[in-house]
C-alpha atoms as a PDB file:
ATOM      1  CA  UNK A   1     150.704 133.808 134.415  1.00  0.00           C
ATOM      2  CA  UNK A   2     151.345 132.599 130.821  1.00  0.00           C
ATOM      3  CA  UNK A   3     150.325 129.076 129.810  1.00  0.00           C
ATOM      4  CA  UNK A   4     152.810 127.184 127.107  1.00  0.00           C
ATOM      5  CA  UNK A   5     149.846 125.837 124.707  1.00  0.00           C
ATOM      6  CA  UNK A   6     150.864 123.868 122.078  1.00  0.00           C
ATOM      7  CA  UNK A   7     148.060 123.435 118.906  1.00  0.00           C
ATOM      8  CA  UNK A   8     144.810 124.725 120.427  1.00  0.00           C
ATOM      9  CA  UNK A   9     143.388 124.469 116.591  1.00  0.00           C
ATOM     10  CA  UNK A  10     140.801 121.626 116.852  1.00  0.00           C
ATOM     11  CA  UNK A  11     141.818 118.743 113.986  1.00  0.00           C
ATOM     12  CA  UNK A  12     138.754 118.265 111.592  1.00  0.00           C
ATOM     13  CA  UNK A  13     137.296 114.620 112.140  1.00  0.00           C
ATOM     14  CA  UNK A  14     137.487 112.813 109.077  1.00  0.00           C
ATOM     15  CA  UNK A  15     135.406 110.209 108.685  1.00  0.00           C
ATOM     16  CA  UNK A  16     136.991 106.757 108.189  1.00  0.00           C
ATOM     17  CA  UNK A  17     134.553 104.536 106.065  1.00  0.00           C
ATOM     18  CA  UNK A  18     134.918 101.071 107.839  1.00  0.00           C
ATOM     19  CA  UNK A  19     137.182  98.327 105.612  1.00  0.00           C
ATOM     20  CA  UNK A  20     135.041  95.100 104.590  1.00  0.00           C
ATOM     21  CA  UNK A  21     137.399  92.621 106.198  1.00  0.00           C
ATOM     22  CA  UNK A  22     135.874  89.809 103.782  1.00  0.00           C
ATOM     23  CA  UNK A  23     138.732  88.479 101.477  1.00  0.00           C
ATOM     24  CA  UNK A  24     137.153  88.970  97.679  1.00  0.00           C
ATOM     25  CA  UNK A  25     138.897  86.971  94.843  1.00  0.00           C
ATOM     26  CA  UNK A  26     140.697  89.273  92.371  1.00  0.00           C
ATOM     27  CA  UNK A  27     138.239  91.747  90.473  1.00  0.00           C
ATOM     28  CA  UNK A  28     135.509  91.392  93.349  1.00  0.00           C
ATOM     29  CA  UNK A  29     134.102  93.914  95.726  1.00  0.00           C
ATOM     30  CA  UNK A  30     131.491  94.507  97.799  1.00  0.00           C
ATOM     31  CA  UNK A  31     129.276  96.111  95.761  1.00  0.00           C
ATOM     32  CA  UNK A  32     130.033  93.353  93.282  1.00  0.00           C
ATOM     33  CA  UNK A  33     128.384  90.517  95.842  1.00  0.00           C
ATOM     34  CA  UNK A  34     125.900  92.804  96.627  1.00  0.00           C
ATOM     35  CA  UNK A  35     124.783  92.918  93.297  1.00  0.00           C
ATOM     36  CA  UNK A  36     125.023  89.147  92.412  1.00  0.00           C
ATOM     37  CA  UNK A  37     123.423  88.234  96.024  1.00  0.00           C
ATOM     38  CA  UNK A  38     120.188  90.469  94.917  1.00  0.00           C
ATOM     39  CA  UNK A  39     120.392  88.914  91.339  1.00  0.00           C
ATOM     40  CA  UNK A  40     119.905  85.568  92.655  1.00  0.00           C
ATOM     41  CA  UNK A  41     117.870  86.225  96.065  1.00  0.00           C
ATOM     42  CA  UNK A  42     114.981  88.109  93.440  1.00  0.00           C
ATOM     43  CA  UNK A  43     115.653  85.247  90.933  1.00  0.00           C
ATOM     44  CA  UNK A  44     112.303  83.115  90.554  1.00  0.00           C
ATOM     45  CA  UNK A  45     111.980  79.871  90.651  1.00  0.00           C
ATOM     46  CA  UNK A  46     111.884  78.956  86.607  1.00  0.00           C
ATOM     47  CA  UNK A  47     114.651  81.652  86.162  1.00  0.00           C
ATOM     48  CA  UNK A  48     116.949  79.832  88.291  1.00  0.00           C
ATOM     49  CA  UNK A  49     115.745  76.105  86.502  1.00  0.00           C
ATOM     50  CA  UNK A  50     116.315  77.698  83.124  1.00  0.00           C
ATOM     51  CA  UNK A  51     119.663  79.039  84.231  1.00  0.00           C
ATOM     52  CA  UNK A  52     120.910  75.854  85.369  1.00  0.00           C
ATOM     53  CA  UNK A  53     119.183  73.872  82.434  1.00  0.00           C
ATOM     54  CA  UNK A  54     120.999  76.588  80.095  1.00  0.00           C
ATOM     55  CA  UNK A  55     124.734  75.567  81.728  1.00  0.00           C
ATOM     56  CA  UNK A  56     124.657  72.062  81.898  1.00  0.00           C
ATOM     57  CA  UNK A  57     123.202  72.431  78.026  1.00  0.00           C
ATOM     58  CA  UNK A  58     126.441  74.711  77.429  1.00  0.00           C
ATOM     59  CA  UNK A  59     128.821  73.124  74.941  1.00  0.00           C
ATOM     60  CA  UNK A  60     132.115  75.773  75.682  1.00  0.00           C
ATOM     61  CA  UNK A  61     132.441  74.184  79.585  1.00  0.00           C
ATOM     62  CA  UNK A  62     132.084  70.239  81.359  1.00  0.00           C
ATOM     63  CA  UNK A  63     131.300  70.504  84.916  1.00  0.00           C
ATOM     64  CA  UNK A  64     132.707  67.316  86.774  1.00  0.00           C
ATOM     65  CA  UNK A  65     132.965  66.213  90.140  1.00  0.00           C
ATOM     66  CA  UNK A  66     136.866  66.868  92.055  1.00  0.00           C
ATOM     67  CA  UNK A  67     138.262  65.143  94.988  1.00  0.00           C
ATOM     68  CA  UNK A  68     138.180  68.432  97.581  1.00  0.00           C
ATOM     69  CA  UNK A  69     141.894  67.816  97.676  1.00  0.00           C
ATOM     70  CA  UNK A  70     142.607  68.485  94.174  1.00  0.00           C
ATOM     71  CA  UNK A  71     140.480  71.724  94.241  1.00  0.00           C
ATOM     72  CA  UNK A  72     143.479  74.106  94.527  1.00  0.00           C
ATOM     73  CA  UNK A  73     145.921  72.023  91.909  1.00  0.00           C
ATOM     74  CA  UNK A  74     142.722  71.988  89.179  1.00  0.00           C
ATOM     75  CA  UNK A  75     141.735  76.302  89.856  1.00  0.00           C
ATOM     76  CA  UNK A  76     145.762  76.765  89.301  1.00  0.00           C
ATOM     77  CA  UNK A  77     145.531  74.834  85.996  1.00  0.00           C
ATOM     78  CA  UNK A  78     142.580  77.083  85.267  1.00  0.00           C
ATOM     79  CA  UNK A  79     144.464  79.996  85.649  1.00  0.00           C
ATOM     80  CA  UNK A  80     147.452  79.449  84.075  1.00  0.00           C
ATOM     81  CA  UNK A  81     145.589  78.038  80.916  1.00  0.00           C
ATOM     82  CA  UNK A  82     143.436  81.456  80.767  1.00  0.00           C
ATOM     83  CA  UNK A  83     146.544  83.364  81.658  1.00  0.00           C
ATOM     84  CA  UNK A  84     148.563  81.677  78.930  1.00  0.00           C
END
């Protein structure tokens, strides 16, 4: 008796690296968070006062405080005045 057999050849498993579902902003990854996470998780207590001390002392930026509303009109603003 003679058996039809169609591919017999095993397929070689490839291993699929699982996708991050997490939605990153434009130029962010993974490894990107991961980094800036650790930065500020091993960050001590006077490094983080001196960092904040060191931006609201910055002359180049204002930080103000935005009806959660306007959020998305003010970041398009942003971005079309550093795209511009």
């Amino acid at each position: 008796m003679i058996m039809n057999r169609k591919n017999t050849k095993a397929k070689p498993r490839t291993r699929r690296s699982k996708r991050d579902p997490s939605p990153y902003p434009k130029g962010w990854n993974r490894k990107r968070v991961e980094a800036l996470l650790e930065h500020y998780e091993n960050q001590t207590d006077d490094e983080a006062i001196a960092e904040a001390e060191a931006a609201y002392n910055a002359t180049d930026s204002t930080m103000m405080q935005v009806p959660m509303e306007l959020v998305p009109q003010v970041q398009r603003l942003i971005s079309r005045k550093r795209a511009g």
